[in-house]
C-alpha atoms as a PDB file:
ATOM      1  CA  UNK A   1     -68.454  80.080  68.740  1.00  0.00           C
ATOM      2  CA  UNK A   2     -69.449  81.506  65.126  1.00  0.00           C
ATOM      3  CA  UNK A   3     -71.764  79.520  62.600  1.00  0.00           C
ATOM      4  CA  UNK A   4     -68.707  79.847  60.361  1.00  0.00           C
ATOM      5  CA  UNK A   5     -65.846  78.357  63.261  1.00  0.00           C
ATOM      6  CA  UNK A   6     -65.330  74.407  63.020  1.00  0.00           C
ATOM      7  CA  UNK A   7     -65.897  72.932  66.015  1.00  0.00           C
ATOM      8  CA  UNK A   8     -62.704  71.066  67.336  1.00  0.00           C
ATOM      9  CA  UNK A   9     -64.488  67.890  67.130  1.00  0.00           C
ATOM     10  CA  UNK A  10     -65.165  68.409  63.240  1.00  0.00           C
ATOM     11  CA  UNK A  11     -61.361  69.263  62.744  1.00  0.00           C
ATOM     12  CA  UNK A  12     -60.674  66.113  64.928  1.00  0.00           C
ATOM     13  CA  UNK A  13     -62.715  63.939  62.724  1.00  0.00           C
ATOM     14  CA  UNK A  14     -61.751  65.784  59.355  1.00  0.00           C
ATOM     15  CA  UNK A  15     -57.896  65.030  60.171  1.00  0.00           C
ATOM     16  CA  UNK A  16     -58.632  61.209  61.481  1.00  0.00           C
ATOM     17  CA  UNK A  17     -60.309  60.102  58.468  1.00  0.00           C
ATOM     18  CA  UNK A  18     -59.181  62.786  55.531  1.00  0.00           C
ATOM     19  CA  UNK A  19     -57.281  59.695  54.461  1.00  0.00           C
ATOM     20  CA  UNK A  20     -60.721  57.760  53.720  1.00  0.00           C
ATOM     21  CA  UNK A  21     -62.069  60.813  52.347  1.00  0.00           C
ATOM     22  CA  UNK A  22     -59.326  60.926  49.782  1.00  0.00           C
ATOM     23  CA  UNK A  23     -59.759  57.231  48.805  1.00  0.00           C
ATOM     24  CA  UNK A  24     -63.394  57.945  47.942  1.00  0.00           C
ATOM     25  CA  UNK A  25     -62.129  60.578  45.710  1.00  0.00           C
ATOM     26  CA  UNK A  26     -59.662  58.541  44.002  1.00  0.00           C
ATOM     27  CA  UNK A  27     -61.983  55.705  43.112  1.00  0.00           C
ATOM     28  CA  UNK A  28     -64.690  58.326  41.880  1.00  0.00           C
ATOM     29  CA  UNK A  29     -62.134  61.049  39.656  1.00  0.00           C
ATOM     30  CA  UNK A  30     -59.283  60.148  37.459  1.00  0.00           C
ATOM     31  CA  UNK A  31     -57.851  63.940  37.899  1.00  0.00           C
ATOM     32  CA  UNK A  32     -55.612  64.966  40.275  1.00  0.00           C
ATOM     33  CA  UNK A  33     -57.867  68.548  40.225  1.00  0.00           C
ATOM     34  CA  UNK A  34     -61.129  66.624  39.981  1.00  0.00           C
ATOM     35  CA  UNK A  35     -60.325  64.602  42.850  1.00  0.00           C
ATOM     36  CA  UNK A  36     -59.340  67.968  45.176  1.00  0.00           C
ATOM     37  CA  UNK A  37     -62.355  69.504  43.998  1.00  0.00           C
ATOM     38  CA  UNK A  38     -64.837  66.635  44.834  1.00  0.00           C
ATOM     39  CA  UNK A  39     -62.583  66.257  48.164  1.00  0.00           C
ATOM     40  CA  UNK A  40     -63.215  69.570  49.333  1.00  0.00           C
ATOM     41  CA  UNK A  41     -66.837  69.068  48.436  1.00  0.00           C
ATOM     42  CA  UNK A  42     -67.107  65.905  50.485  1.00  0.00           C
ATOM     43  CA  UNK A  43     -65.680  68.184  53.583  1.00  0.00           C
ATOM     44  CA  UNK A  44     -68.005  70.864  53.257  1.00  0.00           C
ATOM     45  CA  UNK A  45     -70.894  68.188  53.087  1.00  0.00           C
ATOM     46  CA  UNK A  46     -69.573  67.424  55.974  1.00  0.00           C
ATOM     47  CA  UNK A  47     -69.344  70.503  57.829  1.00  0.00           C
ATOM     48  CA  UNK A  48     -73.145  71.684  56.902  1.00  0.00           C
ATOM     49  CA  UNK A  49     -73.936  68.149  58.048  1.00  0.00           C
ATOM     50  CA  UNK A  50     -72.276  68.065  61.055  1.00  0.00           C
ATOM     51  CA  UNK A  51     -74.384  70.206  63.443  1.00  0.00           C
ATOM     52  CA  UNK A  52     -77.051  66.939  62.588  1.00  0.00           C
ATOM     53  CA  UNK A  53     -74.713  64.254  63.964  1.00  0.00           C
ATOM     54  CA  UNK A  54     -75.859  62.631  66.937  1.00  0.00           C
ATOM     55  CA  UNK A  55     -73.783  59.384  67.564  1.00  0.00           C
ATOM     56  CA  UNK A  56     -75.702  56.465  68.008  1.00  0.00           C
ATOM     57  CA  UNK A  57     -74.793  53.317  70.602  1.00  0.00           C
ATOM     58  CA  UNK A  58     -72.762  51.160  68.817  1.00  0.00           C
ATOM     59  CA  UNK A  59     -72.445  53.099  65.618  1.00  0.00           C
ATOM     60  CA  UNK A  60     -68.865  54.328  63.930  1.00  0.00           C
ATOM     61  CA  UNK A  61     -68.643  58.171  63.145  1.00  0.00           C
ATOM     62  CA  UNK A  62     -66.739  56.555  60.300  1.00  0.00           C
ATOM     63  CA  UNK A  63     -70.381  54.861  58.595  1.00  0.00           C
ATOM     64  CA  UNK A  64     -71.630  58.203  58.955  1.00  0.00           C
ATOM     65  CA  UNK A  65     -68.839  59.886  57.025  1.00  0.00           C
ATOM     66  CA  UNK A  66     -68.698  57.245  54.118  1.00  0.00           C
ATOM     67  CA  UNK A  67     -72.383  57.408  53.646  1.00  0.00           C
ATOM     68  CA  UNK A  68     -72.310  61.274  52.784  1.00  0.00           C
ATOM     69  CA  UNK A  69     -68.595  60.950  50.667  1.00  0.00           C
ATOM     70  CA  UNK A  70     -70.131  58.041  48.870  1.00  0.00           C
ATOM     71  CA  UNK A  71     -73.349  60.126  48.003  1.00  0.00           C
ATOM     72  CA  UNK A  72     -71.376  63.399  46.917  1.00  0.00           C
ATOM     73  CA  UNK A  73     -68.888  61.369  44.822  1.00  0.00           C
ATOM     74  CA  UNK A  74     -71.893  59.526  43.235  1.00  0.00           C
ATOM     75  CA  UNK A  75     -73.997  62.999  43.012  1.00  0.00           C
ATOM     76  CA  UNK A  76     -70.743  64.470  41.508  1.00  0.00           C
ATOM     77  CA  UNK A  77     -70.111  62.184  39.004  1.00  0.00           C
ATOM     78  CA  UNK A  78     -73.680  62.258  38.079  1.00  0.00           C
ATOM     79  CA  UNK A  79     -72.924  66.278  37.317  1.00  0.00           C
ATOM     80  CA  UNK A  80     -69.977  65.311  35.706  1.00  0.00           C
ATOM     81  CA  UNK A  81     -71.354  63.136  33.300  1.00  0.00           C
ATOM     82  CA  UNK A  82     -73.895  65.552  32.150  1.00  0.00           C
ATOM     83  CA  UNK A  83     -71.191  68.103  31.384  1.00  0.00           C
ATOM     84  CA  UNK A  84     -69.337  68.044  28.197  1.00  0.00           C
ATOM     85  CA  UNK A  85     -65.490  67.317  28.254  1.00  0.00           C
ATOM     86  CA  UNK A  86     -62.992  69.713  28.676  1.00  0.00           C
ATOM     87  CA  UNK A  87     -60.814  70.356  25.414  1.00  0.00           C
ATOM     88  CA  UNK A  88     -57.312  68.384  25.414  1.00  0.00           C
ATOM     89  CA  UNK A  89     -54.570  68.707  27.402  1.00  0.00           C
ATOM     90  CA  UNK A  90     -51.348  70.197  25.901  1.00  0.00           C
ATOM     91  CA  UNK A  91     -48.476  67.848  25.199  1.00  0.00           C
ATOM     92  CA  UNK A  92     -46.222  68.645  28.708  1.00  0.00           C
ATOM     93  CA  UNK A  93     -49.335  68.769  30.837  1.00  0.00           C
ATOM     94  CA  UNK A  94     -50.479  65.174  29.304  1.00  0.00           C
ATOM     95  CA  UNK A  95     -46.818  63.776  29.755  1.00  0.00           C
ATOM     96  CA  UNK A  96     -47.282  64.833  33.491  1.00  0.00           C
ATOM     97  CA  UNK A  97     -50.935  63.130  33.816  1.00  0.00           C
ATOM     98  CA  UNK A  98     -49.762  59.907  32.321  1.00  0.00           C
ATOM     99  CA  UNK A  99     -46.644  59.692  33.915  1.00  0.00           C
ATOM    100  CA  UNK A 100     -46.869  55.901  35.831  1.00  0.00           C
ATOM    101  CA  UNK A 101     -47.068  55.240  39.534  1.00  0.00           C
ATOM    102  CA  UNK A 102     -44.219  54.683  41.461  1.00  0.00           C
ATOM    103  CA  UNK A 103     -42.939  52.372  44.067  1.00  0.00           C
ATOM    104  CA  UNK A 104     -43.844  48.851  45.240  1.00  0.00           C
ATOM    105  CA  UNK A 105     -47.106  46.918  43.254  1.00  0.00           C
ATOM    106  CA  UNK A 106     -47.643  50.089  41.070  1.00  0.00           C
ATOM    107  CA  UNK A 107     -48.377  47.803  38.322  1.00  0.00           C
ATOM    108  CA  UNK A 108     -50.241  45.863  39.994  1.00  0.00           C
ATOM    109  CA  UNK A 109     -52.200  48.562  41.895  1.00  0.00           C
ATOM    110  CA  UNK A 110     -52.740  50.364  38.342  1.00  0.00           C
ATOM    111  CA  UNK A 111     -54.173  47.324  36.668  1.00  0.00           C
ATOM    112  CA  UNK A 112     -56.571  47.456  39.869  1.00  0.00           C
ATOM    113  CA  UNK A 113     -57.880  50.772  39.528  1.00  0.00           C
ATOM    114  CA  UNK A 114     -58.023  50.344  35.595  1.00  0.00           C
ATOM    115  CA  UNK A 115     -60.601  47.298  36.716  1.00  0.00           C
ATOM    116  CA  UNK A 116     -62.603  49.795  39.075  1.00  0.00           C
ATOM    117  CA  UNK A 117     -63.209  52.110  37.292  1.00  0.00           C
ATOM    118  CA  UNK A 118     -65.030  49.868  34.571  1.00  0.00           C
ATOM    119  CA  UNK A 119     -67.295  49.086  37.703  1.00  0.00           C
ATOM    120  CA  UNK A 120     -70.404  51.416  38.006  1.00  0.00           C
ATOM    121  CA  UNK A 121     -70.372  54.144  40.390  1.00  0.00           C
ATOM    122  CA  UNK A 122     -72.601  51.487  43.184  1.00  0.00           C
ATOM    123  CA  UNK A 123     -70.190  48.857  42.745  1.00  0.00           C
ATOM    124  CA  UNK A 124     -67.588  50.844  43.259  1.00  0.00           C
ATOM    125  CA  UNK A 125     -68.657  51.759  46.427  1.00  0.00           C
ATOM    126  CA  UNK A 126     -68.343  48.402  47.623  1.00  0.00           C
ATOM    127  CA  UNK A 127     -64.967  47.635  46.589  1.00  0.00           C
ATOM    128  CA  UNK A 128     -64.163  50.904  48.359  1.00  0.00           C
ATOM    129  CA  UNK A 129     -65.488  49.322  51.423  1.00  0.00           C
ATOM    130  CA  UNK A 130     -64.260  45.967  50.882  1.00  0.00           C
ATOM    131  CA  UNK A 131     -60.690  47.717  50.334  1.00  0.00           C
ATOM    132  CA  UNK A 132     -61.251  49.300  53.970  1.00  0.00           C
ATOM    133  CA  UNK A 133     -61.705  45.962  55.245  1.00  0.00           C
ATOM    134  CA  UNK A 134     -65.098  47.336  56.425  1.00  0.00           C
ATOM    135  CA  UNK A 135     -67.153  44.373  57.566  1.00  0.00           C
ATOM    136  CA  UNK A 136     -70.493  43.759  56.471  1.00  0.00           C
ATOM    137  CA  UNK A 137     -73.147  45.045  58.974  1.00  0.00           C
ATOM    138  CA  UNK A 138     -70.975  48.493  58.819  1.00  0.00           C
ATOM    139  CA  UNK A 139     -71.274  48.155  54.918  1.00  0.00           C
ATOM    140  CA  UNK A 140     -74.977  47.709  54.914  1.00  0.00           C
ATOM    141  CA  UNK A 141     -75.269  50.567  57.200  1.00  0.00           C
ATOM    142  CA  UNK A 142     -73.224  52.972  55.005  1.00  0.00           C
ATOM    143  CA  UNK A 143     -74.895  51.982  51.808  1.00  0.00           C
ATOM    144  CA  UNK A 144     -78.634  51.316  53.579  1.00  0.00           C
ATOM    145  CA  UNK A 145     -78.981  47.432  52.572  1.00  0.00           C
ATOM    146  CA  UNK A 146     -79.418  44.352  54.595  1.00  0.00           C
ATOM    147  CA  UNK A 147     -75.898  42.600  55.291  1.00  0.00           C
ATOM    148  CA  UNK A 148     -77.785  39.884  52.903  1.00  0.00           C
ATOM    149  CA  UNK A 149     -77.730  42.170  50.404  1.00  0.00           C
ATOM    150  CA  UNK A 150     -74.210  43.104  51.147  1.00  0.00           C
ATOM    151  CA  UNK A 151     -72.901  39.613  50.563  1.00  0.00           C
ATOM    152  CA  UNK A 152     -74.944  39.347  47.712  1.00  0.00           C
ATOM    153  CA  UNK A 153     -73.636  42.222  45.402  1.00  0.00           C
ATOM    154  CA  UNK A 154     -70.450  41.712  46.991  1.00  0.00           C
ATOM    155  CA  UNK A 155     -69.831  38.351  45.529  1.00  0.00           C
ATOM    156  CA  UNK A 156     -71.083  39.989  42.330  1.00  0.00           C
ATOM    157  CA  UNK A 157     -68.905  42.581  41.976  1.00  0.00           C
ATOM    158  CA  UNK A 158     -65.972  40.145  42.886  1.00  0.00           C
ATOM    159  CA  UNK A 159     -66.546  38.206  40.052  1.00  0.00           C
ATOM    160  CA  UNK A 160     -66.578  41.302  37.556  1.00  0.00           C
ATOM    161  CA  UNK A 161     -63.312  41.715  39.162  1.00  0.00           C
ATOM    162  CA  UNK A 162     -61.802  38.669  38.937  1.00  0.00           C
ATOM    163  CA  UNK A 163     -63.123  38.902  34.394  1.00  0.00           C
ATOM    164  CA  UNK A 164     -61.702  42.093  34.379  1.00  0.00           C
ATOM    165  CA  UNK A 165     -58.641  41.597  35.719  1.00  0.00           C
ATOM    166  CA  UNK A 166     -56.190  39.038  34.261  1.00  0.00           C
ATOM    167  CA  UNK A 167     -55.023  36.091  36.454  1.00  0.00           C
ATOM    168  CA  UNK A 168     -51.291  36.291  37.344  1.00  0.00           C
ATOM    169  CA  UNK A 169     -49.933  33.176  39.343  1.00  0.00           C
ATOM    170  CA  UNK A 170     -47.304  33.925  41.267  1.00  0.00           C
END
């Protein structure tokens, strides 16, 4: 097998947790292209890191895979904010990007993201993880903190939540 073939196991792993991959993406880029282009970057992190893998005894392939897409969605939108902004969209093309979510709590989903993305790049990454229902020693792996730690900044970033986002009894 070439340099340049993916190994079945990569594909394997690439299709299992593309959908995690994609998350990452969405949390770190508002654009749909933005968000293809730092996916595809994640995967070919990925692949050139791959050949290094060597699972551990009670470690998740999954820890492994969030720590390098969180560090090339925080790397990227390092880059990203050192670039200068693209000129404006044209009126059709911004009706398209603005057009609203559809479907069940699209509103309330929106008003969620709209909260995260006021978060820094770090504390996103642990809402991304605490939206995975990722539990804490598998958090402190991915990010490389104690689980005190974890619980910590967790409980922080929960409470920029909660003053970000309005309170809605229901």
């Amino acid at each position: 097998m070439s340099a340049a073939t993916p190994s079945a196991d990569f594909v394997a792993a690439l299709n299992e947790y593309q959908p995690l991959l994609r998350r990452v993406a969405r949390l770190y880029c508002q654009d749909a292209d933005d968000r293809q282009d730092l996916f595809q970057e994640m995967v070919l992190q990925l692949w050139r890191a791959w050949p290094r893998y060597v699972p551990q005894p009670g470690a998740r392939l999954s820890t492994w895979l969030y720590r390098i897409a969180l560090n090339v969605a925080i790397s990227n939108l390092r880059q990203r904010t050192r670039r200068p902004a693209p000129g404006e969209l044209d009126a059709e093309a911004l009706a398209v990007a603005l057009a609203p979510e559809t479907g069940p709590d699209a509103e309330d989903r929106a008003a969620l993201y709209r909260a995260i993305d006021q978060l820094s790049e770090v504390d996103k990454a642990f809402v991304l993880l605490y939206l995975e229902d990722r539990p804490y020693d598998e958090m402190a792996d991915i990010l490389g903190i104690t689980q005190n730690n974890v619980r910590v900044k967790m409980h922080r970033v929960q409470e920029k939540l909660r003053q970000l986002l309005p309170l809605v009894n229901r």
